[in-house]
Protein backbone atom coordinates (compact mmCIF):
# COMPACT_ATOMS: atom_id res chain seq x y z
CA UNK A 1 124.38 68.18 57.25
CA UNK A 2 127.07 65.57 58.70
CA UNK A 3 129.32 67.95 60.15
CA UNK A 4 133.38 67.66 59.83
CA UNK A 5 134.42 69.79 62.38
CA UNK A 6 136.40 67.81 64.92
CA UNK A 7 136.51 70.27 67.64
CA UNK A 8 132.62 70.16 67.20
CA UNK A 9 132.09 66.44 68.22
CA UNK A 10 134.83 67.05 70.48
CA UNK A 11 132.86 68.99 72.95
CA UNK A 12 130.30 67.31 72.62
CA UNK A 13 131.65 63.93 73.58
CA UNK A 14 132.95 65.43 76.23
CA UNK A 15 129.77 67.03 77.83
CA UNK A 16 128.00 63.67 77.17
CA UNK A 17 130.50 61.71 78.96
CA UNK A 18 130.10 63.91 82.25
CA UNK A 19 127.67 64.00 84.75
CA UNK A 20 124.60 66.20 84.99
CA UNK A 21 125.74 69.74 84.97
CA UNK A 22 124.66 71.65 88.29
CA UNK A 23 121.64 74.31 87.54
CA UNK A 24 123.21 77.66 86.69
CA UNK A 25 122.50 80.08 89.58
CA UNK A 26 122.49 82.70 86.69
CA UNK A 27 122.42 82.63 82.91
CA UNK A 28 124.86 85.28 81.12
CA UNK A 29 124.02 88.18 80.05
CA UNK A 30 121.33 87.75 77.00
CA UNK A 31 122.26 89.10 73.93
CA UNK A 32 120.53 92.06 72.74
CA UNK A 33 116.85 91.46 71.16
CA UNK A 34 117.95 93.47 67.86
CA UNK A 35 120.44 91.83 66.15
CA UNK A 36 122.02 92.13 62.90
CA UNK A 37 120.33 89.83 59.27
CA UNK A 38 123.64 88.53 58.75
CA UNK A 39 123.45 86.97 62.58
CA UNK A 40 120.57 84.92 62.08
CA UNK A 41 121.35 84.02 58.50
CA UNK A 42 124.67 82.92 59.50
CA UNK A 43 122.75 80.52 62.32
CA UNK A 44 120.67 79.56 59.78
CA UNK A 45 123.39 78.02 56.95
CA UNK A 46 123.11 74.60 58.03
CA UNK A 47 119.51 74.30 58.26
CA UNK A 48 119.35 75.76 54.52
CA UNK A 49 121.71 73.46 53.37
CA UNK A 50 120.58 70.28 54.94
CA UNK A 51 116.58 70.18 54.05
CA UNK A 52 115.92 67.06 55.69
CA UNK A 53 115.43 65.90 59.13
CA UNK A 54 113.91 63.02 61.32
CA UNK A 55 111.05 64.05 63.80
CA UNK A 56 110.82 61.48 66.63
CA UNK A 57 107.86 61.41 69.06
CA UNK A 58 108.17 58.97 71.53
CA UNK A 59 107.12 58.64 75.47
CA UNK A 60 104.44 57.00 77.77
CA UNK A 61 101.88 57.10 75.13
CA UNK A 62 103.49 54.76 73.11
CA UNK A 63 102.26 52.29 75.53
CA UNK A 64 98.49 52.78 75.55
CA UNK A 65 99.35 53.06 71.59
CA UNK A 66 95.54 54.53 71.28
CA UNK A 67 93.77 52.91 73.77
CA UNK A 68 92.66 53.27 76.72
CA UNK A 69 91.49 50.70 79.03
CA UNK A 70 90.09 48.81 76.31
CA UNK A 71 88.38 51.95 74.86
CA UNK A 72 89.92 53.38 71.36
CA UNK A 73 90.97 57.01 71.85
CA UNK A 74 90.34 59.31 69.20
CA UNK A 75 92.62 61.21 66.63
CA UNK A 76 96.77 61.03 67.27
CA UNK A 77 98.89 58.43 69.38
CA UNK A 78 100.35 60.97 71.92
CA UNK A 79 97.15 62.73 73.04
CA UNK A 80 95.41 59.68 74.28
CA UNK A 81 96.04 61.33 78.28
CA UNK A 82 94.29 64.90 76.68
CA UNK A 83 91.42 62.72 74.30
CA UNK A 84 90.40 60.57 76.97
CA UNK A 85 90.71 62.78 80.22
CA UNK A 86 93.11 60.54 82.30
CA UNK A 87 94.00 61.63 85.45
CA UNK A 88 97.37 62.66 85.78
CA UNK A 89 98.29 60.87 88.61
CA UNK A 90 97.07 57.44 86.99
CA UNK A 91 98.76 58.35 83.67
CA UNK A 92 101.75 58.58 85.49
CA UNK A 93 101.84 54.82 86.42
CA UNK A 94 102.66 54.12 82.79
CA UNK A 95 106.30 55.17 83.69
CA UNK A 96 106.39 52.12 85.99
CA UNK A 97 105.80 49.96 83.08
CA UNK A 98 108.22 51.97 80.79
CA UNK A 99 110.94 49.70 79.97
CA UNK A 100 111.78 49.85 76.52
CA UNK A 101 114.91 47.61 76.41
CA UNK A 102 115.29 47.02 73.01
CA UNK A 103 115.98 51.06 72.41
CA UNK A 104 119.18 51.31 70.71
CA UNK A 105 120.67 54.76 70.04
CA UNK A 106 123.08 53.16 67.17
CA UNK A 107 120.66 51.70 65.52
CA UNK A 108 117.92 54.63 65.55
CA UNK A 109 121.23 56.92 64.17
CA UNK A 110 122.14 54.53 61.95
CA UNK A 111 118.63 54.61 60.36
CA UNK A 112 118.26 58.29 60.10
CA UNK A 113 121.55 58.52 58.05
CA UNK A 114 120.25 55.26 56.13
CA UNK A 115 117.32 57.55 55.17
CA UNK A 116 119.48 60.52 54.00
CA UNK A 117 118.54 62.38 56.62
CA UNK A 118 120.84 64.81 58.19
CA UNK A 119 119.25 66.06 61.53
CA UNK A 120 117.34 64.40 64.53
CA UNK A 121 114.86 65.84 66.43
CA UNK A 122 113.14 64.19 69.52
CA UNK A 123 110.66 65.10 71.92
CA UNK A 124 112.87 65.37 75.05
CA UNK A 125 109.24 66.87 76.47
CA UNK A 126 105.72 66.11 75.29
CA UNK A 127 102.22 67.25 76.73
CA UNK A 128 102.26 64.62 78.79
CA UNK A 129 104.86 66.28 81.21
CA UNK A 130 107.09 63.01 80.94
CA UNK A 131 110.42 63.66 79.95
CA UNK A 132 112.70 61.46 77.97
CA UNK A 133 116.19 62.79 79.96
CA UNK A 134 117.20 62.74 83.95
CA UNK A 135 116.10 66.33 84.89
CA UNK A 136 117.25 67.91 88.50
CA UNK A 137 113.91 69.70 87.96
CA UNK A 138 111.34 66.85 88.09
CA UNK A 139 111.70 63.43 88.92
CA UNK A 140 108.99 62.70 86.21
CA UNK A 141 111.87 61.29 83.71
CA UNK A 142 112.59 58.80 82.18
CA UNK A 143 115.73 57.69 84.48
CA UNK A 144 114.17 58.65 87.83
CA UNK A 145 110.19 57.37 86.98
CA UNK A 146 111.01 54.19 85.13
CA UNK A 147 112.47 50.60 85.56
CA UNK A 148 114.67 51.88 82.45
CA UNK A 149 116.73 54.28 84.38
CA UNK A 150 118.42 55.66 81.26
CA UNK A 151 118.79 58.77 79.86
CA UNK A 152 117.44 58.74 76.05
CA UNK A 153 118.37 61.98 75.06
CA UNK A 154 122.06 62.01 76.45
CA UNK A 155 122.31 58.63 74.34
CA UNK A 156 120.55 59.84 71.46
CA UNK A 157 122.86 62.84 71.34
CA UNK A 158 125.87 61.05 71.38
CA UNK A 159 124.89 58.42 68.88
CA UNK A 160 124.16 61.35 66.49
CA UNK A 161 127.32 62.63 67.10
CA UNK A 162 129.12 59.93 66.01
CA UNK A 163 127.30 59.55 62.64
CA UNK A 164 127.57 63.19 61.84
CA UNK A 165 123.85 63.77 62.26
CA UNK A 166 123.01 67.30 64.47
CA UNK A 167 120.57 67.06 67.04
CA UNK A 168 118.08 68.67 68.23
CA UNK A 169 115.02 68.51 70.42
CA UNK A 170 111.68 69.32 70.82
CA UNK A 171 110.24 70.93 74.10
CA UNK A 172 106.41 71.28 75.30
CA UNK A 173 106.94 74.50 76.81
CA UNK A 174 103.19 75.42 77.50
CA UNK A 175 100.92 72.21 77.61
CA UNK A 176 102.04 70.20 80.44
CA UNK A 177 99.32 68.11 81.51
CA UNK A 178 100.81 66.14 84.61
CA UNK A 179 101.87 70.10 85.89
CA UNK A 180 99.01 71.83 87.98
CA UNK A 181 100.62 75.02 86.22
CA UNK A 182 100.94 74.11 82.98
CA UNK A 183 98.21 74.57 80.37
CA UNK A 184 96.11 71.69 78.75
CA UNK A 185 94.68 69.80 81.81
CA UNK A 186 91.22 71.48 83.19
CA UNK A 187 90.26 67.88 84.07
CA UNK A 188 92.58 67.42 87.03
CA UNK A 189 93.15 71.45 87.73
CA UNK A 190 91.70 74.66 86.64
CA UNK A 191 91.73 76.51 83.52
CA UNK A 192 93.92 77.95 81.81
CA UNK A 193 92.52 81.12 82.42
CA UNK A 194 92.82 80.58 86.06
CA UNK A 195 96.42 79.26 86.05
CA UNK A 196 97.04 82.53 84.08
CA UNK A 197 95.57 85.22 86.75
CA UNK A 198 96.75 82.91 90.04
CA UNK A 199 100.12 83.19 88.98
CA UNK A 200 100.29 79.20 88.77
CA UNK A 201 101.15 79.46 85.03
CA UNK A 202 104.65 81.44 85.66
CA UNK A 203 105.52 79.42 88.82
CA UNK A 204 105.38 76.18 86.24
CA UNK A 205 107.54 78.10 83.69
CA UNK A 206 109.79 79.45 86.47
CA UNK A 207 109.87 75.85 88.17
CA UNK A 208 110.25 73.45 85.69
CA UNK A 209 110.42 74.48 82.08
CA UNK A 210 113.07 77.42 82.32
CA UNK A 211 115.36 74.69 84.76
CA UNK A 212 114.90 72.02 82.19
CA UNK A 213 115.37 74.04 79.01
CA UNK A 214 118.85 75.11 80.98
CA UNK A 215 119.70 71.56 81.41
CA UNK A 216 119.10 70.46 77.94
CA UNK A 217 121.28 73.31 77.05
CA UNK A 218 124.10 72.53 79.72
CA UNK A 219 124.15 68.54 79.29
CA UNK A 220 124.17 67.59 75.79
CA UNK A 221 126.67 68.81 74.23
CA UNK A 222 125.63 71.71 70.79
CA UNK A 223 121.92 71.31 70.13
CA UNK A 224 121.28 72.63 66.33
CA UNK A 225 117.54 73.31 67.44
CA UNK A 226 114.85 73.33 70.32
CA UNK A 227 111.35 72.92 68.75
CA UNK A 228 109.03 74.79 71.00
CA UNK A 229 105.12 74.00 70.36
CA UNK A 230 101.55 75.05 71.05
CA UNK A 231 102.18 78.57 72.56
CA UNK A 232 99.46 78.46 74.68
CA UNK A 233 99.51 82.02 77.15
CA UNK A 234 102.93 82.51 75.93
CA UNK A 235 102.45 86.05 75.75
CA UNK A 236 104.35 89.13 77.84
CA UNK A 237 107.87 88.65 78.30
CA UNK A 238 107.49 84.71 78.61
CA UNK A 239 108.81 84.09 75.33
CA UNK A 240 111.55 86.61 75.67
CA UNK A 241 112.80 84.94 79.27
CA UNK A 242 112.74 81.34 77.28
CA UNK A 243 114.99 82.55 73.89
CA UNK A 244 117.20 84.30 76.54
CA UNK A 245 118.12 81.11 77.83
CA UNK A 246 118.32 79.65 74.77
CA UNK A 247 120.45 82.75 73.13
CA UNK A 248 123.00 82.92 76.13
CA UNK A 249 124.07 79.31 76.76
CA UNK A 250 123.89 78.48 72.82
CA UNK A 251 124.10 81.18 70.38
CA UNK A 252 123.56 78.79 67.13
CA UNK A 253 120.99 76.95 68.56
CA UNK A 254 117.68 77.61 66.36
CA UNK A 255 114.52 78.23 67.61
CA UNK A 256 111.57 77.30 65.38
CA UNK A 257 108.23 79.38 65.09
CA UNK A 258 105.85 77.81 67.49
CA UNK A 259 107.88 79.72 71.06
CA UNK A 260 105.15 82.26 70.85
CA UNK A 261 107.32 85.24 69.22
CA UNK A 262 109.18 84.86 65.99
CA UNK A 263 111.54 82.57 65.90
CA UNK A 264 114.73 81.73 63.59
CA UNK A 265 112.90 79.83 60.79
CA UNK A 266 108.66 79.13 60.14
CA UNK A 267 107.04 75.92 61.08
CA UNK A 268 104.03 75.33 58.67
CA UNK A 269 100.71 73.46 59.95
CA UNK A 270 101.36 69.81 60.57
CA UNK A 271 101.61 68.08 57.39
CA UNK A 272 100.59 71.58 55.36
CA UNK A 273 102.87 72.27 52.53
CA UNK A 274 102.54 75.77 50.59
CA UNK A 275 101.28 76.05 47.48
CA UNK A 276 104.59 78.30 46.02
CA UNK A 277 108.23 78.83 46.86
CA UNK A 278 109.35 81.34 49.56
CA UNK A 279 112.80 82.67 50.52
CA UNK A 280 112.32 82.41 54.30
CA UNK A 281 113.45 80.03 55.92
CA UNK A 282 111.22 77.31 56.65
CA UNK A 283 109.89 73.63 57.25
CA UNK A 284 107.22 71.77 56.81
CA UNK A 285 106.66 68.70 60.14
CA UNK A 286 105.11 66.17 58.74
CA UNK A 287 104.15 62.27 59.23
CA UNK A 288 104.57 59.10 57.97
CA UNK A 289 100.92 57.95 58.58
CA UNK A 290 98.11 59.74 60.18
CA UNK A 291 99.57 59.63 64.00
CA UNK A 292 102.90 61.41 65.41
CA UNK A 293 103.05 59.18 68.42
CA UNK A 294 102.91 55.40 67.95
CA UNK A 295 99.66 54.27 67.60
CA UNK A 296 99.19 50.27 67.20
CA UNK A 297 95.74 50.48 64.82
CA UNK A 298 97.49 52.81 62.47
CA UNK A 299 99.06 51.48 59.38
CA UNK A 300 98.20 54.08 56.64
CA UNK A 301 101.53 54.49 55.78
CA UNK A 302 102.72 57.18 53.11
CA UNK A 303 104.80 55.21 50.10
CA UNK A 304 108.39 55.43 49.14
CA UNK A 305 107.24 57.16 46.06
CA UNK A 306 104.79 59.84 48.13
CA UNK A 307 107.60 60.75 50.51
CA UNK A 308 110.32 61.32 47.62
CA UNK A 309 107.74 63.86 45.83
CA UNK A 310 106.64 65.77 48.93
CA UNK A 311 110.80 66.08 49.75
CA UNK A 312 111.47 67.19 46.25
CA UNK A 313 108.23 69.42 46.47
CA UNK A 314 108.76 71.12 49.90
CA UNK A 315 112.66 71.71 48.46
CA UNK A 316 111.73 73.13 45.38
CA UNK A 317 109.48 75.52 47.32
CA UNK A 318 112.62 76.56 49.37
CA UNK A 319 111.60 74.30 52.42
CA UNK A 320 112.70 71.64 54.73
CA UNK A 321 111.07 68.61 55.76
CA UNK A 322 111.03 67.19 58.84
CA UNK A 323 109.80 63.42 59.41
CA UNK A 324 108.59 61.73 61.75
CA UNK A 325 108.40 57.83 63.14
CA UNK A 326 106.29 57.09 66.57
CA UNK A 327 109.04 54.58 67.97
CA UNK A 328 106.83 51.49 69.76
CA UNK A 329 107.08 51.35 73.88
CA UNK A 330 109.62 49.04 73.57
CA UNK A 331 111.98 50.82 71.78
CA UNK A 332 111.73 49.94 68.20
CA UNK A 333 111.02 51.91 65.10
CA UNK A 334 107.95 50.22 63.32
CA UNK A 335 109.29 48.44 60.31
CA UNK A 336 107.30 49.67 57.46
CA UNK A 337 108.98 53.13 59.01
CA UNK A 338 112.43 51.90 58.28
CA UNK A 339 111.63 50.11 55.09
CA UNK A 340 110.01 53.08 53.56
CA UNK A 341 112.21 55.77 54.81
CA UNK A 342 115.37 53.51 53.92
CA UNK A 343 113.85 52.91 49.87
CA UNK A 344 114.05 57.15 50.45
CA UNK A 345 117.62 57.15 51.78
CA UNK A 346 118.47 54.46 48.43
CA UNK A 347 117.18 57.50 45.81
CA UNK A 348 119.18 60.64 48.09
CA UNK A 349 121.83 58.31 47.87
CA UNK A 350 122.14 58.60 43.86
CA UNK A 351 120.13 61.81 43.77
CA UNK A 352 121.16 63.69 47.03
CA UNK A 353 122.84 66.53 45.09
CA UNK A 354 119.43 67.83 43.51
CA UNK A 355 118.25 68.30 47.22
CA UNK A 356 121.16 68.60 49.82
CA UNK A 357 122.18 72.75 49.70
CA UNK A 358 119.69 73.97 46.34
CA UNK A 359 117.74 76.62 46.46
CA UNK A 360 114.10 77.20 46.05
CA UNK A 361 112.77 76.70 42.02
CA UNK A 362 113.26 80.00 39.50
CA UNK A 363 110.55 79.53 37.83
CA UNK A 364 106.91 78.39 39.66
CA UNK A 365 104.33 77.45 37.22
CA UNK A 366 105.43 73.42 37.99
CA UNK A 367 103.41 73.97 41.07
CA UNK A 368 100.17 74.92 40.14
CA UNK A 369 97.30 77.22 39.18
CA UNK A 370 93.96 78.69 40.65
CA UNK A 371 90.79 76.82 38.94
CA UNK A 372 89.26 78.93 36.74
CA UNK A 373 85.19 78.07 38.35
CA UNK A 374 86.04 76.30 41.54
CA UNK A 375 86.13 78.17 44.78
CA UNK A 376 86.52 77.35 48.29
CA UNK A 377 84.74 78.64 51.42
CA UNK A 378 85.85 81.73 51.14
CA UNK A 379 84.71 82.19 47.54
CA UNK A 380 88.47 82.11 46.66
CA UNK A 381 89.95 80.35 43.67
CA UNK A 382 91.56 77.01 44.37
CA UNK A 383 94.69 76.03 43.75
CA UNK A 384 95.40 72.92 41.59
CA UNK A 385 98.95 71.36 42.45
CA UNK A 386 100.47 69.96 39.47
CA UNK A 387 103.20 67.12 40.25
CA UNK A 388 104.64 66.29 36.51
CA UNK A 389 107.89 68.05 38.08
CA UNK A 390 109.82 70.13 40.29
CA UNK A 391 113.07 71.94 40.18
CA UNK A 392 115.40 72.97 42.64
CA UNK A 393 118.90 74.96 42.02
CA UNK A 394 122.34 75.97 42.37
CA UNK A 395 124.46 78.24 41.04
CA UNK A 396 124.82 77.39 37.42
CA UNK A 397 123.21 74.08 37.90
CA UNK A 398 119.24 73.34 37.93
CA UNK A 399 118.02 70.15 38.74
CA UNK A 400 114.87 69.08 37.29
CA UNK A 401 113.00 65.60 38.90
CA UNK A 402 110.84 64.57 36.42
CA UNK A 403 107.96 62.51 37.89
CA UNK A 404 106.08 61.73 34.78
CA UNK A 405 107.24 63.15 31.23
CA UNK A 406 104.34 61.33 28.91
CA UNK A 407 102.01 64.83 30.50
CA UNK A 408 105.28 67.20 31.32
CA UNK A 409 106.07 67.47 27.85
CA UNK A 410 104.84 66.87 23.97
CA UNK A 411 105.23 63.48 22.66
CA UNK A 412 107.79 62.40 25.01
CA UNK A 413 110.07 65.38 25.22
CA UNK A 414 109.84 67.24 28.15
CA UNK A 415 109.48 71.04 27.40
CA UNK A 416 112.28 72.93 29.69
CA UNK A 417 110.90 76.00 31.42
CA UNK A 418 111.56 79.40 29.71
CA UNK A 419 115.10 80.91 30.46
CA UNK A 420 117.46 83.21 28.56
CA UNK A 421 121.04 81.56 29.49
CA UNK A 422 122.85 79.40 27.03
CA UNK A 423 122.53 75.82 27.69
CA UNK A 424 125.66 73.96 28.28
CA UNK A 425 125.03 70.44 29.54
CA UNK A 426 122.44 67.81 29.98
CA UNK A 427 122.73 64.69 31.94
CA UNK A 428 120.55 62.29 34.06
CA UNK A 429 122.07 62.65 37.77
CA UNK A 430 122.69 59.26 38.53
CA UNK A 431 124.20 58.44 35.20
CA UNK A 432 128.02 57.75 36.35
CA UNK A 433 129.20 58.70 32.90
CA UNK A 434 127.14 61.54 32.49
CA UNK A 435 126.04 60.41 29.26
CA UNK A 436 124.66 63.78 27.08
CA UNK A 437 121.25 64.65 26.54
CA UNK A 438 120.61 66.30 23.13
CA UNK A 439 118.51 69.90 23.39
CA UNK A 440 116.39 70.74 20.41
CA UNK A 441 114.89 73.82 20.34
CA UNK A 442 111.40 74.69 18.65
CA UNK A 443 110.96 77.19 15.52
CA UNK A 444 109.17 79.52 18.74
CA UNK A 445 112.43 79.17 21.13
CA UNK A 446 111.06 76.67 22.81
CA UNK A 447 113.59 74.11 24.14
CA UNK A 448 113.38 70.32 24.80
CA UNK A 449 115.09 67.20 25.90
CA UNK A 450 113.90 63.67 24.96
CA UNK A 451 114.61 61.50 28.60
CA UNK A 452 113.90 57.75 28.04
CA UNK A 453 110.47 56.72 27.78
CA UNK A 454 110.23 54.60 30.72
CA UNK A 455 110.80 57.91 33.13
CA UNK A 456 107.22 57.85 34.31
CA UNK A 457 108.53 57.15 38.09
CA UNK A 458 107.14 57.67 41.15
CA UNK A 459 110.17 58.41 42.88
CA UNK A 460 111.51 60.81 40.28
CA UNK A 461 114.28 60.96 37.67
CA UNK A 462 116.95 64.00 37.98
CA UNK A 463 118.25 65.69 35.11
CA UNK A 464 120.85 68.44 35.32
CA UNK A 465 120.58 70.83 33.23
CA UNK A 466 124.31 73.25 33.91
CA UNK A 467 123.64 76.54 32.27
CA UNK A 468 125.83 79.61 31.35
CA UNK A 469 126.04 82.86 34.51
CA UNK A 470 125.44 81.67 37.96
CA UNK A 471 121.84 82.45 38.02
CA UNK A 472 118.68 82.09 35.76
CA UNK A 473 118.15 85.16 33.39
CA UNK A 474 113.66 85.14 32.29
């Protein structure tokens, strides 16, 4: 995803280096709600091409890091205000102690291209109604509420920017529990239902979130995408009024599937990854351990060798896969984070080409079958994921990561998938020299290559495998 074009970074550098924009009086006109495939495909290129992303949540709640006045707080890091009913006004003293001075914008950049990563996305906005940028809108920011009296996300953006990274951020537009109008707190104010019928509901959206969303827009130089979440009462034309803003002030800016109408690409459950391969566009948000926000008693971290199979398996399936760390309160990224995501970065490095702009597999039985006796709730089959290997392609080139070839193939070999087109080279994808792999093919057609017998690896050997034709022929 690092971006080349000069006049690009140019703009932005320059809207970072300004001061706060004033609040348009008007947006432009929106553009109309019909437009053309070839539109939304071409705002969608980069996001196809890149596949992989760093998630960052990261606010108050990484103080509390689970607890709560000595009391543990149930389930994930940044709903510990939600989990154990806090009020809002006593939450907010945590900005007084917010003070992380070890944040460094370089250094978080640096490790998101370390990991091969090629977008950041940050929660400029979380439930919690605190944000992470000065906002004209509410002085319940990070530079107006804390002793920090920074802006995160101006020096986020511009750290990004200078490592070739896009950035992006991600917006609680409906749950806003320090808001009277927004949704998620009954504790402190009424319900949701309530907010909805007194009109308290729009006058938060009107108020806060529509100004804010204008200002992330306006101060921080191109944003590739806002992430939008938990569409609670987003119904009407409130969606509609929110990708307006988004649409007129920047056009390429995607908007992801939780806004509460269809969006540019689909967000899948948190941590859910589909069983098959799709041609929509797509991503899966996912975590490093069990928590999004940092959460001290957590260290159930995912290995080196997990996170390089569920990349190569969300890519194969014509995916992206966005990451995330929970930085700590004062501004560091927990080091098992950077250690694992960096062994990650170490295998794109040698390997990136089998990931970075491929398209979904062309063939599918790698992932899986339906059990033949074993059903779920539903009475339904389930599915059994198979992980011997994945593929994922380009014109004229597929790539296949083997993961462990003693069960992918007979004796060794590793059977290749059955395709028509005349084979024309084999080489391991980190092999400088390209050294040739021999095919043989079976009396049935069958075809086979014999990789080394120590390629039983957890974080995958690549093979390329450059056919005749641009495209597989069954």
């Amino acid at each position: 995803m690092k971006t080349k074009s000069l006049p690009l970074f140019a703009v932005c550098t320059a809207l970072l280096s300004g001061a706060l924009a004033p609040l348009r009086a008007a947006d432009p006109a929106p553009a109309a709600d019909s437009e053309s495939p070839a539109v939304k495909e071409k705002r969608l290129e980069w996001f196809r091409h890149d596949k992989f992303g760093l998630f960052i949540h990261w606010g108050l709640y990484a103080i509390p890091a689970g607890y709560w006045k000595g009391q543990r707080s149930p389930g994930i890091g940044e709903w510990v205000m939600n989990r154990m009913k806090i009020p809002a006004a006593e939450y907010a003293q945590l900005a007084t102690q917010f003070n992380p001075v070890k944040f460094d914008a370089e250094a978080w950049a640096q490790f998101a291209e370390d990991a091969g990563m090629k977008y950041v996305v940050i929660t400029s906005k979380h439930h919690d109604g605190f944000a992470l940028f000065r906002s004209a809108a509410s002085p319940y920011n990070v530079y107006d509420a804390t002793p920090f009296h920074r802006d995160v996300i101006k020096e986020l953006a511009a750290a990004c920017a200078r490592h070739g990274l896009r950035f992006g951020v991600y917006y609680s537009q409906s749950q806003d529990w320090h808001e009277p109008g927004g949704t998620g707190n009954s504790w402190d104010f009424p319900s949701n239902e309530e907010k909805d019928k007194s009109g308290a509901y729009d006058k938060y959206l009107h108020e806060k979130v529509e100004p804010q969303l204008r200002e992330l827009l306006t101060n921080y130089g191109p944003l590739c995408l806002i992430w939008f979440d938990t569409p609670q009462m987003m119904t009407g034309d409130r969606p509609k009024r929110l990708t307006d803003i988004v649409r007129s002030l920047q056009p390429a800016t995607l908007i992801d599937g939780r806004l509460g109408k269809v969006g540019d690409y689909r967000s899948t459950g948190d941590n859910v990854i589909p069983a098959k391969a799709s041609d929509d566009a797509w991503e899966v948000p996912a975590t490093l351990n069990h928590t999004w926000g940092f959460r001290s008693d957590d260290h159930n971290w995912k290995s080196p060798g997990e996170l390089v199979f569920k990349l190569v398996d969300i890519v194969s399936k014509g995916g992206n896969y966005l990451l995330n760390v929970g930085p700590q309160a004062d501004g560091v990224i927990p080091q098992t984070s950077q250690d694992n995501l960096r062994e990650v970065g170490k295998w794109l490095k040698a390997n990136g080409d089998a990931i970075y702009g491929t398209t979904h597999s062309p063939f599918g039985e790698e992932f899986g079958d339906n059990a033949t006796n074993l059903k779920d709730r539903e009475g339904k089959p389930v599915f059994l994921a198979f992980a011997d290997w994945r593929c994922t392609a380009k014109p004229g080139k597929l790539y296949f990561t083997l993961f462990h070839v003693e069960r992918a193939g007979l004796d060794g070999y590793f059977a290749l998938p059955d395709f028509k087109n005349k084979i024309t080279a084999v080489y391991q994808l980190d092999d400088a020299k390209r050294t040739p792999f021999e095919v043989q093919t079976a009396k049935d057609g069958r075809r086979f290559i014999n990789p080394p017998r120590w390629v039983n690896d957890s974080l995958g050997t690549v093979f390329v495998v450059e056919y005749e034709g641009a495209k597989v022929e069954r």
